[in-house]
PDB file of N, CA and C in Angstrom:
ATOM      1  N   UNK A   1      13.942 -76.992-113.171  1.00  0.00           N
ATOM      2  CA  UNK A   1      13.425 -77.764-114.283  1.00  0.00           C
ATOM      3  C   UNK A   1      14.562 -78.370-115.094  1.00  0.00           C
ATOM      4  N   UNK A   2      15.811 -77.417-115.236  1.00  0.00           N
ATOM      5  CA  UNK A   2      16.750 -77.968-116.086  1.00  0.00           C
ATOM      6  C   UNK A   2      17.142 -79.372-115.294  1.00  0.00           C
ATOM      7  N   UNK A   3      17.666 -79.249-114.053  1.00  0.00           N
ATOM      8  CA  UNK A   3      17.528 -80.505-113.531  1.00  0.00           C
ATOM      9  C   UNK A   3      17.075 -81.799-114.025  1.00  0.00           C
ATOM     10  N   UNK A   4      15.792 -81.780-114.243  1.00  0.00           N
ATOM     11  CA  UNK A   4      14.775 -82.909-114.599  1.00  0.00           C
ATOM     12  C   UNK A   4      15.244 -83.504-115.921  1.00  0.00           C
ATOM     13  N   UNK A   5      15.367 -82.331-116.363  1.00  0.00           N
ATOM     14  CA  UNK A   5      15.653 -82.803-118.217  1.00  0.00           C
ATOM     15  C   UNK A   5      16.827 -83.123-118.395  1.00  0.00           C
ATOM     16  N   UNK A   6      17.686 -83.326-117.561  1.00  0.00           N
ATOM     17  CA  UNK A   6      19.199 -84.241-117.215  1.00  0.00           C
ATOM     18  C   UNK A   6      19.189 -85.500-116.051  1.00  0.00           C
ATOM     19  N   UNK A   7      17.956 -85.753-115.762  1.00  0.00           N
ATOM     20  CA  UNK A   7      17.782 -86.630-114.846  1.00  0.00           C
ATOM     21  C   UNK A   7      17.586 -88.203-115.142  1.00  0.00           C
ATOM     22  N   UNK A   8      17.961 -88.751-114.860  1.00  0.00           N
ATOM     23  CA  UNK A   8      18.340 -90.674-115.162  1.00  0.00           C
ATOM     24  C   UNK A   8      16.504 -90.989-115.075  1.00  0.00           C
ATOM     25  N   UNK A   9      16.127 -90.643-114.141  1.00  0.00           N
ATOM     26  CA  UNK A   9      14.751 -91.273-114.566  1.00  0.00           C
ATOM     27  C   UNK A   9      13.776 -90.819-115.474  1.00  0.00           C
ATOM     28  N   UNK A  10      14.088 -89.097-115.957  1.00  0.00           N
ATOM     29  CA  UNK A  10      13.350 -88.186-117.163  1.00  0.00           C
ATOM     30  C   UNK A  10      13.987 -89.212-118.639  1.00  0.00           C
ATOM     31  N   UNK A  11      14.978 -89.372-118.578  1.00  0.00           N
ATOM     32  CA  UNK A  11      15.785 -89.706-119.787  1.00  0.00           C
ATOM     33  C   UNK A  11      15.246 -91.785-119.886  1.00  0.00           C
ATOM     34  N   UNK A  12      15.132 -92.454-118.597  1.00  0.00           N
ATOM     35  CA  UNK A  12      14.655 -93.880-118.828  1.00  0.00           C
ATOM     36  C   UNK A  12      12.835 -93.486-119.210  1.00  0.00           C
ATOM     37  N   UNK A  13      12.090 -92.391-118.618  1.00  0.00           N
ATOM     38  CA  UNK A  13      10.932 -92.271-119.218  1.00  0.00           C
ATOM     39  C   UNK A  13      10.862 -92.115-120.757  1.00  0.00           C
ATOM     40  N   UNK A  14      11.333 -90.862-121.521  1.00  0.00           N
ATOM     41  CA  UNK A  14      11.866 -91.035-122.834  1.00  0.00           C
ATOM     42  C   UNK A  14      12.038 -92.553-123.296  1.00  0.00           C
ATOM     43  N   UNK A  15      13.283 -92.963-122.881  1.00  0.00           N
ATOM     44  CA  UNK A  15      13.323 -94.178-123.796  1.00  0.00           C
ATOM     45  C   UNK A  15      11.962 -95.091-123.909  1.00  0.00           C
ATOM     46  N   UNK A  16      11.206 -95.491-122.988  1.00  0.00           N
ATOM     47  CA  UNK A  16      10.571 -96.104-123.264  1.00  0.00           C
ATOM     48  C   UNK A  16       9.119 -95.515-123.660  1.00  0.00           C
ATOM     49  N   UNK A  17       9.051 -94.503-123.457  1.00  0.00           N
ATOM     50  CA  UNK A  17       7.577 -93.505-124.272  1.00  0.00           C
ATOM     51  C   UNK A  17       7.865 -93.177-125.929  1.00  0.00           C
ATOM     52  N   UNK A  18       9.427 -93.326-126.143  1.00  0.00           N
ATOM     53  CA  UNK A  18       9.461 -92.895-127.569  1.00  0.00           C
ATOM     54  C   UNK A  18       8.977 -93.787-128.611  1.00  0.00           C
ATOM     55  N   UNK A  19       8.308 -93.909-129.674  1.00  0.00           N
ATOM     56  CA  UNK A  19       7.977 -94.593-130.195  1.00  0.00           C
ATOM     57  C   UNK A  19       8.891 -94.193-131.693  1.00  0.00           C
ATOM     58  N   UNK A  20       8.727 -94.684-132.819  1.00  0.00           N
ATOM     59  CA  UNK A  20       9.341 -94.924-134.112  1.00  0.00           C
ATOM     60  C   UNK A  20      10.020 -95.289-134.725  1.00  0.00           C
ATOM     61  N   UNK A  21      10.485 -94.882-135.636  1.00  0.00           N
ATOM     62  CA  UNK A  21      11.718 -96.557-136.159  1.00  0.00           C
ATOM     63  C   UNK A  21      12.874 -96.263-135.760  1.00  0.00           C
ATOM     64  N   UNK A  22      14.065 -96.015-136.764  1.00  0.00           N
ATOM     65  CA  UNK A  22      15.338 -95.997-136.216  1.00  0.00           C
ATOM     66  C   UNK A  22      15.884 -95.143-135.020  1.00  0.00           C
ATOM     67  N   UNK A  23      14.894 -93.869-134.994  1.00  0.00           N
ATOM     68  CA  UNK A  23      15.074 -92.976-134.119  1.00  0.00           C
ATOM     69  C   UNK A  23      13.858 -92.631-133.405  1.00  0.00           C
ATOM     70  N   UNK A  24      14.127 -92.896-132.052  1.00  0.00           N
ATOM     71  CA  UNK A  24      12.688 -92.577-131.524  1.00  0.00           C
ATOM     72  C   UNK A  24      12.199 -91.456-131.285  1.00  0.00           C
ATOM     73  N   UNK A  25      10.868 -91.304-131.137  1.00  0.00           N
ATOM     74  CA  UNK A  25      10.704 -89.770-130.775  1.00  0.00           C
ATOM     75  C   UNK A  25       9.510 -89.475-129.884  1.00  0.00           C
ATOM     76  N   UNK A  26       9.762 -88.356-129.177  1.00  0.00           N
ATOM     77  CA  UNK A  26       8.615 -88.133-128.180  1.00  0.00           C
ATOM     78  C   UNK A  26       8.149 -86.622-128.413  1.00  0.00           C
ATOM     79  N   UNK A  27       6.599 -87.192-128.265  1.00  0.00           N
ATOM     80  CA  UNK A  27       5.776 -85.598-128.124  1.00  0.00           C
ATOM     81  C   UNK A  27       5.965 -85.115-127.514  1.00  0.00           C
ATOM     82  N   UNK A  28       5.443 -83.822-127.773  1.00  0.00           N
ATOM     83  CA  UNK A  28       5.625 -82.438-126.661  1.00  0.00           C
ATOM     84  C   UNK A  28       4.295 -82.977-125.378  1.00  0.00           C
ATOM     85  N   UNK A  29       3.460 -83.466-125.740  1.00  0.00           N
ATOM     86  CA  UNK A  29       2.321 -84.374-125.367  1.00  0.00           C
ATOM     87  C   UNK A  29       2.841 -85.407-124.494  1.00  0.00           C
ATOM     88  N   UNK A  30       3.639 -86.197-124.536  1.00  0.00           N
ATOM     89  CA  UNK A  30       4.535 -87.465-124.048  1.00  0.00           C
ATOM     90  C   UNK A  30       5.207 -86.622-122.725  1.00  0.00           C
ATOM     91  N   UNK A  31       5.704 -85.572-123.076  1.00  0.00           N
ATOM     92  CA  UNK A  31       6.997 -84.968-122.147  1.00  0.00           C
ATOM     93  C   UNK A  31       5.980 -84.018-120.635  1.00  0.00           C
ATOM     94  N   UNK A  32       4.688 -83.652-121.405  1.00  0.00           N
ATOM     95  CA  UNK A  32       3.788 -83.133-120.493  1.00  0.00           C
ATOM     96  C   UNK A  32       2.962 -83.973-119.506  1.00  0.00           C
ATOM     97  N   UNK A  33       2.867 -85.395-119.626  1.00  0.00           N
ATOM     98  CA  UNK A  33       2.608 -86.588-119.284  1.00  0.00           C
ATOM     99  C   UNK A  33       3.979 -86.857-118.406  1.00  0.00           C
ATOM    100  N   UNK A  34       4.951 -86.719-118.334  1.00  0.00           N
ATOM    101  CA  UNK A  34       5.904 -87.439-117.002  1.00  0.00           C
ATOM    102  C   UNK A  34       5.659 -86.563-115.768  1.00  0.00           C
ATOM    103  N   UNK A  35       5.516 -87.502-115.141  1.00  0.00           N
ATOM    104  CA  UNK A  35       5.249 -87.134-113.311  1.00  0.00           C
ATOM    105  C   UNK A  35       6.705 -86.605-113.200  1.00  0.00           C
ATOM    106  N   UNK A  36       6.970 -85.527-112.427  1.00  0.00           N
ATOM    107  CA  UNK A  36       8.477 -84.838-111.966  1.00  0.00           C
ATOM    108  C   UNK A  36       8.295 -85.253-110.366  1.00  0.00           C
ATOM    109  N   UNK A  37       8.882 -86.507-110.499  1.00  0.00           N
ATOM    110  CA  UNK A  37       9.439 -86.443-109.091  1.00  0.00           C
ATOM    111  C   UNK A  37       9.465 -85.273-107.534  1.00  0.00           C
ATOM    112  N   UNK A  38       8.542 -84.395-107.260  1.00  0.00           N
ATOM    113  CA  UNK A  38       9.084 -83.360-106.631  1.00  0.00           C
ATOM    114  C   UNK A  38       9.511 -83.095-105.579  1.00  0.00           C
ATOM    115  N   UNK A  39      10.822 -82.506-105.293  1.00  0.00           N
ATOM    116  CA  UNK A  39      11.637 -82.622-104.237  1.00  0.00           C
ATOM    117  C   UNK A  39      11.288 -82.528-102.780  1.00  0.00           C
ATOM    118  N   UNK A  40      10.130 -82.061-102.848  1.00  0.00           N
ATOM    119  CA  UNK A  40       8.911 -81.893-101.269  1.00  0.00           C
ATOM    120  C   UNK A  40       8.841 -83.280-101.568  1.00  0.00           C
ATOM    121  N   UNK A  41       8.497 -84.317-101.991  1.00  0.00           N
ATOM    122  CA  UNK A  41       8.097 -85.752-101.944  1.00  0.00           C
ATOM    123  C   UNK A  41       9.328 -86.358-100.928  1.00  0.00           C
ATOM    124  N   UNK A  42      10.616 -85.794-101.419  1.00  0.00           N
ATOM    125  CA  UNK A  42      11.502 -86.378-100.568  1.00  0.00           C
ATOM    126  C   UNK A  42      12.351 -85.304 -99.486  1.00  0.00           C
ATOM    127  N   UNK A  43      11.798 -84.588 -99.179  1.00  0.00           N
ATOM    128  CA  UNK A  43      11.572 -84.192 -97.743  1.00  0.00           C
ATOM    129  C   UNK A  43      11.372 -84.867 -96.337  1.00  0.00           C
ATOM    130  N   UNK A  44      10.294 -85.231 -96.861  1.00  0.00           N
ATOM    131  CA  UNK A  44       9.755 -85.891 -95.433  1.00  0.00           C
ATOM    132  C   UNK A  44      10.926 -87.549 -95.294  1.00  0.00           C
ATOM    133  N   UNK A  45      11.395 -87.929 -96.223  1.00  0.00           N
ATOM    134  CA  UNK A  45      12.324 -88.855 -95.895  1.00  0.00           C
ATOM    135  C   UNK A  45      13.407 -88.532 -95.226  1.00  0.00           C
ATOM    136  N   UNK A  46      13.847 -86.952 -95.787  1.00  0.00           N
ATOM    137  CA  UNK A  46      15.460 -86.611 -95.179  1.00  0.00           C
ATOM    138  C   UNK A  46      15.351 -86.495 -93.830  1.00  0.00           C
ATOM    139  N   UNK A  47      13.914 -86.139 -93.171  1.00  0.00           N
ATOM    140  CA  UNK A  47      13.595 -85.358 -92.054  1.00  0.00           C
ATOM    141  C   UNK A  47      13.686 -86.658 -91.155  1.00  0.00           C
ATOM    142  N   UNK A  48      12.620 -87.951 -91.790  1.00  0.00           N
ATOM    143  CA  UNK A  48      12.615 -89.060 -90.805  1.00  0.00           C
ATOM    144  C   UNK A  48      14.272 -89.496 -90.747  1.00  0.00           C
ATOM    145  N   UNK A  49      15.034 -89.702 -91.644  1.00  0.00           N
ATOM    146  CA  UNK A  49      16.559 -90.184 -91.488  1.00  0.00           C
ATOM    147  C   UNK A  49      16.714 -89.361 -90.519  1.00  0.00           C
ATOM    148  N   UNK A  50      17.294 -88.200 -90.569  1.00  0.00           N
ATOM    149  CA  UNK A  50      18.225 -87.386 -89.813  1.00  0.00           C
ATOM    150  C   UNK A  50      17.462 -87.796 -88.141  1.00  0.00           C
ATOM    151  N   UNK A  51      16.442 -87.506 -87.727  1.00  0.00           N
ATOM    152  CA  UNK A  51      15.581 -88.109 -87.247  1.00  0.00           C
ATOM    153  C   UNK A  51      16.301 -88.964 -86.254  1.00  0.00           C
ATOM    154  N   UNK A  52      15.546 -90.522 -87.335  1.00  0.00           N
ATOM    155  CA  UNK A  52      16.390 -91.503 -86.851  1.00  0.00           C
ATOM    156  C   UNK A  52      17.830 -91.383 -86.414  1.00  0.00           C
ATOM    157  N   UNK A  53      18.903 -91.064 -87.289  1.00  0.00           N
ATOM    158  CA  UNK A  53      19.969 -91.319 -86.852  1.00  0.00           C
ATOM    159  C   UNK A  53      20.443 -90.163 -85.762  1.00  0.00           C
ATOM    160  N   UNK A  54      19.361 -89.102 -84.740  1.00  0.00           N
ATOM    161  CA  UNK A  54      19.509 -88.174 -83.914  1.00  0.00           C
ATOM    162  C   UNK A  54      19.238 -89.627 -82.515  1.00  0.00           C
ATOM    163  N   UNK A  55      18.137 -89.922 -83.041  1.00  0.00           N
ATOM    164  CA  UNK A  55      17.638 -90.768 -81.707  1.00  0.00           C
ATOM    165  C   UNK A  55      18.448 -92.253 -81.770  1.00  0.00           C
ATOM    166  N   UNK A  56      19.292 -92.505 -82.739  1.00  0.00           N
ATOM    167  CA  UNK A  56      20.426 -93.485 -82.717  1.00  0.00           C
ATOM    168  C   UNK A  56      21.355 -92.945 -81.571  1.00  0.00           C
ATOM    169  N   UNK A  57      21.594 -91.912 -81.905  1.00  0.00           N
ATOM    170  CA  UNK A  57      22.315 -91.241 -80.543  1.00  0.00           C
ATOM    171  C   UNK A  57      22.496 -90.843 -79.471  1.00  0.00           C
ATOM    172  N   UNK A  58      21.121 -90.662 -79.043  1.00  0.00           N
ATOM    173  CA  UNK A  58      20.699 -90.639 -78.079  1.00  0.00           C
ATOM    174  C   UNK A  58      20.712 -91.724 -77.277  1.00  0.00           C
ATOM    175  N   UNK A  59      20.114 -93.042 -77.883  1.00  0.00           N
ATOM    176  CA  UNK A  59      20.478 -94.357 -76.968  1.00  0.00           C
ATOM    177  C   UNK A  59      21.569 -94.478 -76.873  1.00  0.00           C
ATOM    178  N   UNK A  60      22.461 -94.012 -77.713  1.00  0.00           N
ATOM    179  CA  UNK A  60      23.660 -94.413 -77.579  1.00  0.00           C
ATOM    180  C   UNK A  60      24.227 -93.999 -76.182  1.00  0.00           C
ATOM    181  N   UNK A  61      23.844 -92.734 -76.304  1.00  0.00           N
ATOM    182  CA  UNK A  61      24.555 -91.759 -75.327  1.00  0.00           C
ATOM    183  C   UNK A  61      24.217 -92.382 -73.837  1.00  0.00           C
ATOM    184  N   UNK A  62      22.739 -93.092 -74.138  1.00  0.00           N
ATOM    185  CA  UNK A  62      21.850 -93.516 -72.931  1.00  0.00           C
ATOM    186  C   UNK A  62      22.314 -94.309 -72.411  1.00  0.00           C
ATOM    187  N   UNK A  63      23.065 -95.408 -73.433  1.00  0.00           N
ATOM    188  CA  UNK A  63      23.684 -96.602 -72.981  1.00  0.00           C
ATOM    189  C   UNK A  63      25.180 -96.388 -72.060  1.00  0.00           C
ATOM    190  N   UNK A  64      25.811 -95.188 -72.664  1.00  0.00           N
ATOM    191  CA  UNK A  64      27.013 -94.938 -72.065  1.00  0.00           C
ATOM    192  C   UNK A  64      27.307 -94.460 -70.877  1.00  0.00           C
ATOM    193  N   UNK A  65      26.141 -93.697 -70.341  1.00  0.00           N
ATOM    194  CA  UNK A  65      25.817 -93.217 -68.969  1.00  0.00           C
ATOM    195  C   UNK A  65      25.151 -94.086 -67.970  1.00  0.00           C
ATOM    196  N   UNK A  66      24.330 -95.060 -68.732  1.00  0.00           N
ATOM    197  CA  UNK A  66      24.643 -96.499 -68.001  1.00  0.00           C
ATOM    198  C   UNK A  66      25.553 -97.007 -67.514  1.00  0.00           C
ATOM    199  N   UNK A  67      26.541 -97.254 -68.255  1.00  0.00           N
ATOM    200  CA  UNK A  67      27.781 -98.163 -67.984  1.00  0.00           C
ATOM    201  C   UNK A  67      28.422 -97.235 -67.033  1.00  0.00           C
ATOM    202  N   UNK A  68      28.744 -95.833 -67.280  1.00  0.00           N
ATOM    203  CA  UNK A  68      29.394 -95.213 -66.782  1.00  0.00           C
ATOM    204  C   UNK A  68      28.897 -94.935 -65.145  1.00  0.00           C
ATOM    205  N   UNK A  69      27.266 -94.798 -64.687  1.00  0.00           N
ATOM    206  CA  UNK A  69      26.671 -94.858 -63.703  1.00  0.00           C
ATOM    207  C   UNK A  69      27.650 -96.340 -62.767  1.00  0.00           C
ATOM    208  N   UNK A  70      27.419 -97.431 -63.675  1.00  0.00           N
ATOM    209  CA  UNK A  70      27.677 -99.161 -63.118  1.00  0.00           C
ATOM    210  C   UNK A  70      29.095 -98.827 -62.897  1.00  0.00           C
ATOM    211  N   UNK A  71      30.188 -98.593 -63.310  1.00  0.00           N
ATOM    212  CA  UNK A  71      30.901 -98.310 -63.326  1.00  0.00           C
ATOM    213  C   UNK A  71      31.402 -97.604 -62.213  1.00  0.00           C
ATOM    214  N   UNK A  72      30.737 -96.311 -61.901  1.00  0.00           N
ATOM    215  CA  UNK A  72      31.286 -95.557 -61.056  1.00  0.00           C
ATOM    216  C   UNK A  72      30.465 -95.782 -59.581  1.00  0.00           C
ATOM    217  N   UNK A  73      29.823 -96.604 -59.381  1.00  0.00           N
ATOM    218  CA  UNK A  73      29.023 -97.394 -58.461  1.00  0.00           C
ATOM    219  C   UNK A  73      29.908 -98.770 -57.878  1.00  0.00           C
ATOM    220  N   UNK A  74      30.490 -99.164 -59.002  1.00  0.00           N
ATOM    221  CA  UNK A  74      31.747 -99.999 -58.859  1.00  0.00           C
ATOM    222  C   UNK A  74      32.700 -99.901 -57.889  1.00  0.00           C
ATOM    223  N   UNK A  75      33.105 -98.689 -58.715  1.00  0.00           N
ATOM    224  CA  UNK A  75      34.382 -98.309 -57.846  1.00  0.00           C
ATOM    225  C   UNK A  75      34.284 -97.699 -56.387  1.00  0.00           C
ATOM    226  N   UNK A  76      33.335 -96.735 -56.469  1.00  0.00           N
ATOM    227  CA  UNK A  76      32.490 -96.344 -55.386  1.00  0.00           C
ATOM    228  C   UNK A  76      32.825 -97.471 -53.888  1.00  0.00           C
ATOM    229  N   UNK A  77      32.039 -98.747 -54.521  1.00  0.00           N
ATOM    230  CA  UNK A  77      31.806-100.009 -53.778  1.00  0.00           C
ATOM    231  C   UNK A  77      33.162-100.329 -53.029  1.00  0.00           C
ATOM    232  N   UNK A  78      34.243-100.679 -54.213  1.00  0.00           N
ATOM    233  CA  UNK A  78      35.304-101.020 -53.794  1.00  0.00           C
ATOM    234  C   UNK A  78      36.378-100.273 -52.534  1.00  0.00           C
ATOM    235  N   UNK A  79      36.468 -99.061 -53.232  1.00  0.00           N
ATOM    236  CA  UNK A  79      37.108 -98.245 -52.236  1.00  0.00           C
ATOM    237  C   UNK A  79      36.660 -98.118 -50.786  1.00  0.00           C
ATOM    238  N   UNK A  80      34.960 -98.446 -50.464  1.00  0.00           N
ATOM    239  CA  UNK A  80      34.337 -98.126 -49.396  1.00  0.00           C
ATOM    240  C   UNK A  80      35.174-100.010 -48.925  1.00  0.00           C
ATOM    241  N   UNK A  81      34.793-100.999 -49.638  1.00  0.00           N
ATOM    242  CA  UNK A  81      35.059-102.139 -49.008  1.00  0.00           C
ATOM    243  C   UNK A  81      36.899-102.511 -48.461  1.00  0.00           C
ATOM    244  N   UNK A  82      37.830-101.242 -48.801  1.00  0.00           N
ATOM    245  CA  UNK A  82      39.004-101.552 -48.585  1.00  0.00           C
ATOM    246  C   UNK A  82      39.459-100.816 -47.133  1.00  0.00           C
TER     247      UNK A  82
END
């Protein structure tokens, strides 16, 4: 919780919920009203990234054992044709 109450988007909610003159101020009412972001919400994002950038690698890898197949099919070729 302490978290939250040092957090850039808890503190831009404040500013603009506070109401009054020189100094603004917010209810205990106001502060029970902000949605907390909760960190299960961004879960499922870390999971699809990591994810993604697993199966980035995989083609990668896919692509390299390609070349490396063409490659050694190549040479293969050559040596038989000399």
């Amino acid at each position: 919780m302490k978290s939250v109450l040092f957090s850039n988007e808890f503190y831009d909610y404040c500013q603009v919920a506070a109401c009054g003159g020189d100094q603004g101020n917010i209810s205990p009412s106001q502060i029970k009203e902000y949605e907390n972001p909760s960190p299960a919400s961004q879960h499922p994002k870390k999971i699809v990234g990591t994810i993604e950038a697993e199966r980035v690698l995989v083609e990668s890898a896919k692509k390299l054992i390609e070349i490396y197949e063409q490659k050694t099919q190549e040479i293969i070729a050559k040596l038989w044709a000399e």
